[in-house]
C-alpha atoms as a PDB file:
ATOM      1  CA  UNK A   1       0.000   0.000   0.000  1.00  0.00           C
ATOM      2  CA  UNK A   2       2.687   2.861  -0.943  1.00  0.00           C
ATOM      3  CA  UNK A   3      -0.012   4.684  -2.594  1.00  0.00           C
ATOM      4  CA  UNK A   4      -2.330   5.551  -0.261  1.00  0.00           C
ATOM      5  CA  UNK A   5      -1.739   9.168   0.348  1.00  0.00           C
ATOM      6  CA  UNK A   6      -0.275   9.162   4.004  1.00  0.00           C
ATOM      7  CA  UNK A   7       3.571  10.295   3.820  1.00  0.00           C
ATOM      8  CA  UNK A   8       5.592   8.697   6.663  1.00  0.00           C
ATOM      9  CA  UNK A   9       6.990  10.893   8.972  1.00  0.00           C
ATOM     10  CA  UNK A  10      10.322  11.209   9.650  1.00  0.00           C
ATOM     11  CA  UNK A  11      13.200  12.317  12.294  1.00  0.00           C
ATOM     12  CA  UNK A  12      12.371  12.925  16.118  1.00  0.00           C
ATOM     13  CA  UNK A  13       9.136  15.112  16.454  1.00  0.00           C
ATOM     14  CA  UNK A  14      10.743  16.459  19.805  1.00  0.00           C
ATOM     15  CA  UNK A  15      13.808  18.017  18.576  1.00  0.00           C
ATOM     16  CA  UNK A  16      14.784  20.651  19.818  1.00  0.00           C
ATOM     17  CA  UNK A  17      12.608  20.979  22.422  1.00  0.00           C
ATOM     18  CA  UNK A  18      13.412  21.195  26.234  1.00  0.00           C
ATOM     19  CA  UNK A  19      13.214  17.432  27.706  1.00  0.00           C
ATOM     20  CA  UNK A  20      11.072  17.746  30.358  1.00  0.00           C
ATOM     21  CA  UNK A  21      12.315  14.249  31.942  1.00  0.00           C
ATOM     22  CA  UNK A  22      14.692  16.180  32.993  1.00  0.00           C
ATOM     23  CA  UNK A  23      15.185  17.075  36.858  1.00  0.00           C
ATOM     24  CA  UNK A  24      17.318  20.213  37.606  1.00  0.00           C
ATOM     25  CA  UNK A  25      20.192  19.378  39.719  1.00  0.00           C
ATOM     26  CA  UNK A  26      19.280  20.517  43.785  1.00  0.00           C
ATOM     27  CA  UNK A  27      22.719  19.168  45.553  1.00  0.00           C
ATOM     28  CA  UNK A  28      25.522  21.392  47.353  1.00  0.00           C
ATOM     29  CA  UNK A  29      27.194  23.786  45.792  1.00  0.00           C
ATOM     30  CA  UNK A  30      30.648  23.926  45.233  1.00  0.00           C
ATOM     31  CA  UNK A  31      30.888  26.434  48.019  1.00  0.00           C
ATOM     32  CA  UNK A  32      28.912  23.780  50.511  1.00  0.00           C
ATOM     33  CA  UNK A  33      31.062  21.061  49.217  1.00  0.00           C
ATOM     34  CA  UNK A  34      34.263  23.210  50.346  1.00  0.00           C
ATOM     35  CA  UNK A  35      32.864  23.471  53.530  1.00  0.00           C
ATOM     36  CA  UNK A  36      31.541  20.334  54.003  1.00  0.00           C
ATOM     37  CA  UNK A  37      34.999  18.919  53.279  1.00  0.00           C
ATOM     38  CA  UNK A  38      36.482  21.596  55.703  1.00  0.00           C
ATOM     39  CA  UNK A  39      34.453  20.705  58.367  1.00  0.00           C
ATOM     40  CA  UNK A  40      33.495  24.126  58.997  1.00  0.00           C
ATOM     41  CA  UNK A  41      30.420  25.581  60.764  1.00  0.00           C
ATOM     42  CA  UNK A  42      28.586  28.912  59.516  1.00  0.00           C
ATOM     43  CA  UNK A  43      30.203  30.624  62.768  1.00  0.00           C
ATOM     44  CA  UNK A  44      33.576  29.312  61.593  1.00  0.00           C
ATOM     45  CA  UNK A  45      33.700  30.187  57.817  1.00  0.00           C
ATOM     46  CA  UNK A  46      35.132  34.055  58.509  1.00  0.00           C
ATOM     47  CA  UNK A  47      38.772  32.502  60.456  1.00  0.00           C
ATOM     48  CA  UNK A  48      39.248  29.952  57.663  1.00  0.00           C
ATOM     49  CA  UNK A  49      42.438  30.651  55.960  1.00  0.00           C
ATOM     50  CA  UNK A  50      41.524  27.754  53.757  1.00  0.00           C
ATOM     51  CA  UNK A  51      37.907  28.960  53.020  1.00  0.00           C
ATOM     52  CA  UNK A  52      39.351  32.374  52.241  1.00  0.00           C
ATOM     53  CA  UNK A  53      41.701  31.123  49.424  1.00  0.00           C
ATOM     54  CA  UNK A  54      39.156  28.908  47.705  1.00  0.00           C
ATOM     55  CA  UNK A  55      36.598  32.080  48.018  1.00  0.00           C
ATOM     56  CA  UNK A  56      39.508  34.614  46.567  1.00  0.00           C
ATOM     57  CA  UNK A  57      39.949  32.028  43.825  1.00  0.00           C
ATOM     58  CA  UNK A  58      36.764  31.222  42.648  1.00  0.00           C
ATOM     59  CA  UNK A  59      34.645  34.021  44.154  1.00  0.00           C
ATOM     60  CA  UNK A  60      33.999  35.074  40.400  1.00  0.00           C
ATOM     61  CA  UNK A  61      32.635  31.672  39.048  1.00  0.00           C
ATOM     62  CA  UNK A  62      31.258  30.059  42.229  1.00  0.00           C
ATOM     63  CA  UNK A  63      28.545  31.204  44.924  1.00  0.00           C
ATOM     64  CA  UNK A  64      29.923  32.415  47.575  1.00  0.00           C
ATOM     65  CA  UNK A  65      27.189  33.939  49.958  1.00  0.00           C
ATOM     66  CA  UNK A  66      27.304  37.400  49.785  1.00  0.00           C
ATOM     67  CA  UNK A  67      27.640  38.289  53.762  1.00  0.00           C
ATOM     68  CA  UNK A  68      31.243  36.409  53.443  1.00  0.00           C
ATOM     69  CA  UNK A  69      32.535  38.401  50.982  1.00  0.00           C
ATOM     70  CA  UNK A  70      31.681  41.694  52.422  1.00  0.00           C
ATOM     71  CA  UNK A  71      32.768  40.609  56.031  1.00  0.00           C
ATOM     72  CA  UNK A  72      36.720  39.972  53.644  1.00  0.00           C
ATOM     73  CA  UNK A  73      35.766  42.923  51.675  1.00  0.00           C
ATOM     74  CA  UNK A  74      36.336  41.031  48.551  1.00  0.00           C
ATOM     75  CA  UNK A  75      34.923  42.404  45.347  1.00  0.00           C
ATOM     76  CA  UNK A  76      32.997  40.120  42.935  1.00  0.00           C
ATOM     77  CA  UNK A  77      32.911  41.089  38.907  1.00  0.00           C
ATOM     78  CA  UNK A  78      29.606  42.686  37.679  1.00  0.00           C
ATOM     79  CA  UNK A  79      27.957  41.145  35.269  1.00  0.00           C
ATOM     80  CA  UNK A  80      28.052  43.446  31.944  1.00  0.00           C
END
């Protein structure tokens, strides 16, 4: 029946849409990692030595809450 008028269709009807199987990724962050692996409490974070280098070194890229940075005074990028 090749003739009956009804042309196959082909490729993935879905493409380029969002997949909405998808679940958005909820863990730590890389900042909560940092401290997790630290083994620092929230009263602790401001006297880490360590916890101030990884912050100065990835304060640009990575969250870093924002009351740390301005107890260091340490500047973050804008945006442009």
């Amino acid at each position: 029946m090749q003739g009956d008028g009804v042309a196959k269709k082909r490729g993935n009807p879905n493409w380029g849409k969002p997949e909405l199987s998808v679940i958005p990724y909820t863990g730590e962050s890389s900042f909560e990692e940092v401290v997790k692996k630290l083994r620092l409490s929230p009263a602790e974070y401001e006297g880490s030595i360590q916890l101030k280098a990884w912050v100065q070194k990835n304060k640009d890229q990575k969250y870093v809450p924002s009351s740390l940075l301005q107890a260091w005074g340490v500047e973050v990028k804008e945006d442009s």
